[in-house]
C-alpha atoms as a PDB file:
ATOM      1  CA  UNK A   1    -199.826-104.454-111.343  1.00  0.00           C
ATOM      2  CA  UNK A   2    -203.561-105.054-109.896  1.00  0.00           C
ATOM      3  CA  UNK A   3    -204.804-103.164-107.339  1.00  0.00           C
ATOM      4  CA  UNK A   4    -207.452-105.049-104.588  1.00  0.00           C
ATOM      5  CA  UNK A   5    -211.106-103.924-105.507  1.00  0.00           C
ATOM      6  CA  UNK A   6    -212.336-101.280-103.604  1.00  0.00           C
ATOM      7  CA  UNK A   7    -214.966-102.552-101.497  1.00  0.00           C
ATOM      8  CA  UNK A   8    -211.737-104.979 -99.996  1.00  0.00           C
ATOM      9  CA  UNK A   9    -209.853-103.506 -97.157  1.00  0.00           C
ATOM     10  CA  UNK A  10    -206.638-104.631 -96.613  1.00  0.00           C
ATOM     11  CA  UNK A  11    -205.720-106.525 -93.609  1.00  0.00           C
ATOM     12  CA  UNK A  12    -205.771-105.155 -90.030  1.00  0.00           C
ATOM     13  CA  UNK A  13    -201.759-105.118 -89.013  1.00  0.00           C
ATOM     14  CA  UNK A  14    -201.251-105.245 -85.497  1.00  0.00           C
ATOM     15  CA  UNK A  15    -203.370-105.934 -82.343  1.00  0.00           C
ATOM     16  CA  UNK A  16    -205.016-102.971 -81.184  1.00  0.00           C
ATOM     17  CA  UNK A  17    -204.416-102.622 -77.164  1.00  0.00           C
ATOM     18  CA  UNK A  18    -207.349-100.601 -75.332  1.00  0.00           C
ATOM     19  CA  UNK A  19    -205.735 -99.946 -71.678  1.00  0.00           C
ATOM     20  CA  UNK A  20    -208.113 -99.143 -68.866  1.00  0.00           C
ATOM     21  CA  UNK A  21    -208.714 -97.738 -66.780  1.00  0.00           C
ATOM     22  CA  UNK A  22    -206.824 -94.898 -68.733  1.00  0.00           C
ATOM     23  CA  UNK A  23    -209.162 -95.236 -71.948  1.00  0.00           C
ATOM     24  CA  UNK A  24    -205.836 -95.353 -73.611  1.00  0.00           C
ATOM     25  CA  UNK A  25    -205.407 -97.201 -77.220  1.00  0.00           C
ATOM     26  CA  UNK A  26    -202.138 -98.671 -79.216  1.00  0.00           C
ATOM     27  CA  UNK A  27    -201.183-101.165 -81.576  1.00  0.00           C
ATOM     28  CA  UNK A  28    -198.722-103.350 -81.134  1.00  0.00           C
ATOM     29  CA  UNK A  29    -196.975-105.996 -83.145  1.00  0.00           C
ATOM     30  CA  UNK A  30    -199.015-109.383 -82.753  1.00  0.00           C
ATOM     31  CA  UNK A  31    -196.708-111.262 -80.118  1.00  0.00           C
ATOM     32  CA  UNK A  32    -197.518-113.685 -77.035  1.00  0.00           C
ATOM     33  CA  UNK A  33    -199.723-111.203 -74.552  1.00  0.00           C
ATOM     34  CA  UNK A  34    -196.405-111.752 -72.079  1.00  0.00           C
ATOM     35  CA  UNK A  35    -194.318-110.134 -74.451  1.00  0.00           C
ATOM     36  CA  UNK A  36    -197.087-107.369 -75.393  1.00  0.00           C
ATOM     37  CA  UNK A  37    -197.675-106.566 -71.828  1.00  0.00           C
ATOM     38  CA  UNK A  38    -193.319-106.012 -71.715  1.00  0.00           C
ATOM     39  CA  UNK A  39    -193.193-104.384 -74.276  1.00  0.00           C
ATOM     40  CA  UNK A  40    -195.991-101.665 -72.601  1.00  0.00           C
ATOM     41  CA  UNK A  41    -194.132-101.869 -69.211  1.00  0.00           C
ATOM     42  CA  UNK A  42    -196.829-103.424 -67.666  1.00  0.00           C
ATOM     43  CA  UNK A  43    -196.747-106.411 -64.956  1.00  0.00           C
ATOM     44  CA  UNK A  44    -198.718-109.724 -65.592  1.00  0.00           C
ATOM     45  CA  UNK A  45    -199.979-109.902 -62.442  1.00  0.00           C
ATOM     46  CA  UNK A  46    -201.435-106.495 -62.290  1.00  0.00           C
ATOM     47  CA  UNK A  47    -204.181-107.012 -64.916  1.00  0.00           C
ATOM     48  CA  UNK A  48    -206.442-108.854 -66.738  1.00  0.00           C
ATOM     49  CA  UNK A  49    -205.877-109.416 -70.751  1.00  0.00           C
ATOM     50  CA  UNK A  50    -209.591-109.855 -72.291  1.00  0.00           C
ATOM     51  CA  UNK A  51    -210.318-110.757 -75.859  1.00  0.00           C
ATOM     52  CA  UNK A  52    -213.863-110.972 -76.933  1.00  0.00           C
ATOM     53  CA  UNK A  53    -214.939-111.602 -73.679  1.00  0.00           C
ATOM     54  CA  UNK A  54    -213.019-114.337 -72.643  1.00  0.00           C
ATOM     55  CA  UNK A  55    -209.522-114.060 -70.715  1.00  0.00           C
ATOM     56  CA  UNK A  56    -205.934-114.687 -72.182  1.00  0.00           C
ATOM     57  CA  UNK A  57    -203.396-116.535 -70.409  1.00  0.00           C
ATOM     58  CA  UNK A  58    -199.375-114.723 -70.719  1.00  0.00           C
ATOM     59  CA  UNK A  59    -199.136-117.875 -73.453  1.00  0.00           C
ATOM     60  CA  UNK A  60    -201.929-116.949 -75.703  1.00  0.00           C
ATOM     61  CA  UNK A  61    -200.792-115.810 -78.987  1.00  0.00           C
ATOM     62  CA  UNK A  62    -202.042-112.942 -80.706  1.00  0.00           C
ATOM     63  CA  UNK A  63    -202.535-111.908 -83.955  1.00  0.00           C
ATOM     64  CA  UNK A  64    -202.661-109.508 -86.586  1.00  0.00           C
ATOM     65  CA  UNK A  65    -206.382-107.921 -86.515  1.00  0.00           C
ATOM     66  CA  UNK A  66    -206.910-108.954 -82.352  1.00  0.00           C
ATOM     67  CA  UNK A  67    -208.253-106.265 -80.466  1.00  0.00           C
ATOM     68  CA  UNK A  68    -207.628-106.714 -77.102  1.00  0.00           C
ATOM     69  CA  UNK A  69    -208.731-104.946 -72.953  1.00  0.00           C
ATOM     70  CA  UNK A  70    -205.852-104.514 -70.746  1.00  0.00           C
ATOM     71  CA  UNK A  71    -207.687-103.981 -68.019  1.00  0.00           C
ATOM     72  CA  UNK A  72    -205.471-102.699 -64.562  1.00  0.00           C
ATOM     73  CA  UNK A  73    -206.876-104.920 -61.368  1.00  0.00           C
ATOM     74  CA  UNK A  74    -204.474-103.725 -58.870  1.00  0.00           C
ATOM     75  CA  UNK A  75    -204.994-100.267 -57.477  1.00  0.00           C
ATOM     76  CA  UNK A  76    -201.847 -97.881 -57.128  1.00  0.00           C
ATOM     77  CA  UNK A  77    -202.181 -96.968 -54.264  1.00  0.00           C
END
């Protein structure tokens, strides 16, 4: 058995979901963003999905080592 060398690290797993205005972080399985956002309860049309700067349609495919901005656009009320 051979181990990686040490100055590798492995693979990120996951995307990594920062949620704002909350400040709120989670990783998630890499999926379409529509089925992220589902899977966090959270309504398309409410926010805006950002990855390095530019925005993601509900198509865009994510993947393992994404870090993404779910940022909330909608107030509350």
């Amino acid at each position: 058995m051979t181990h990686p060398p040490e100055h590798q690290s492995p693979a990120p797993r996951g995307v990594t979901v920062l949620l704002q205005p909350s400040g709120k972080t989670c990783v998630v399985p890499p999926k379409p963003v529509h089925v992220v956002l589902a899977q966090l309860n959270i309504r398309p049309t409410t926010v805006l999905v950002i990855r390095e700067g530019g925005l993601l349609t509900p198509d865009t495919a994510l993947k393992n080592g994404d870090s993404i901005i779910v940022r909330t656009v909608v107030s509350s009320g």
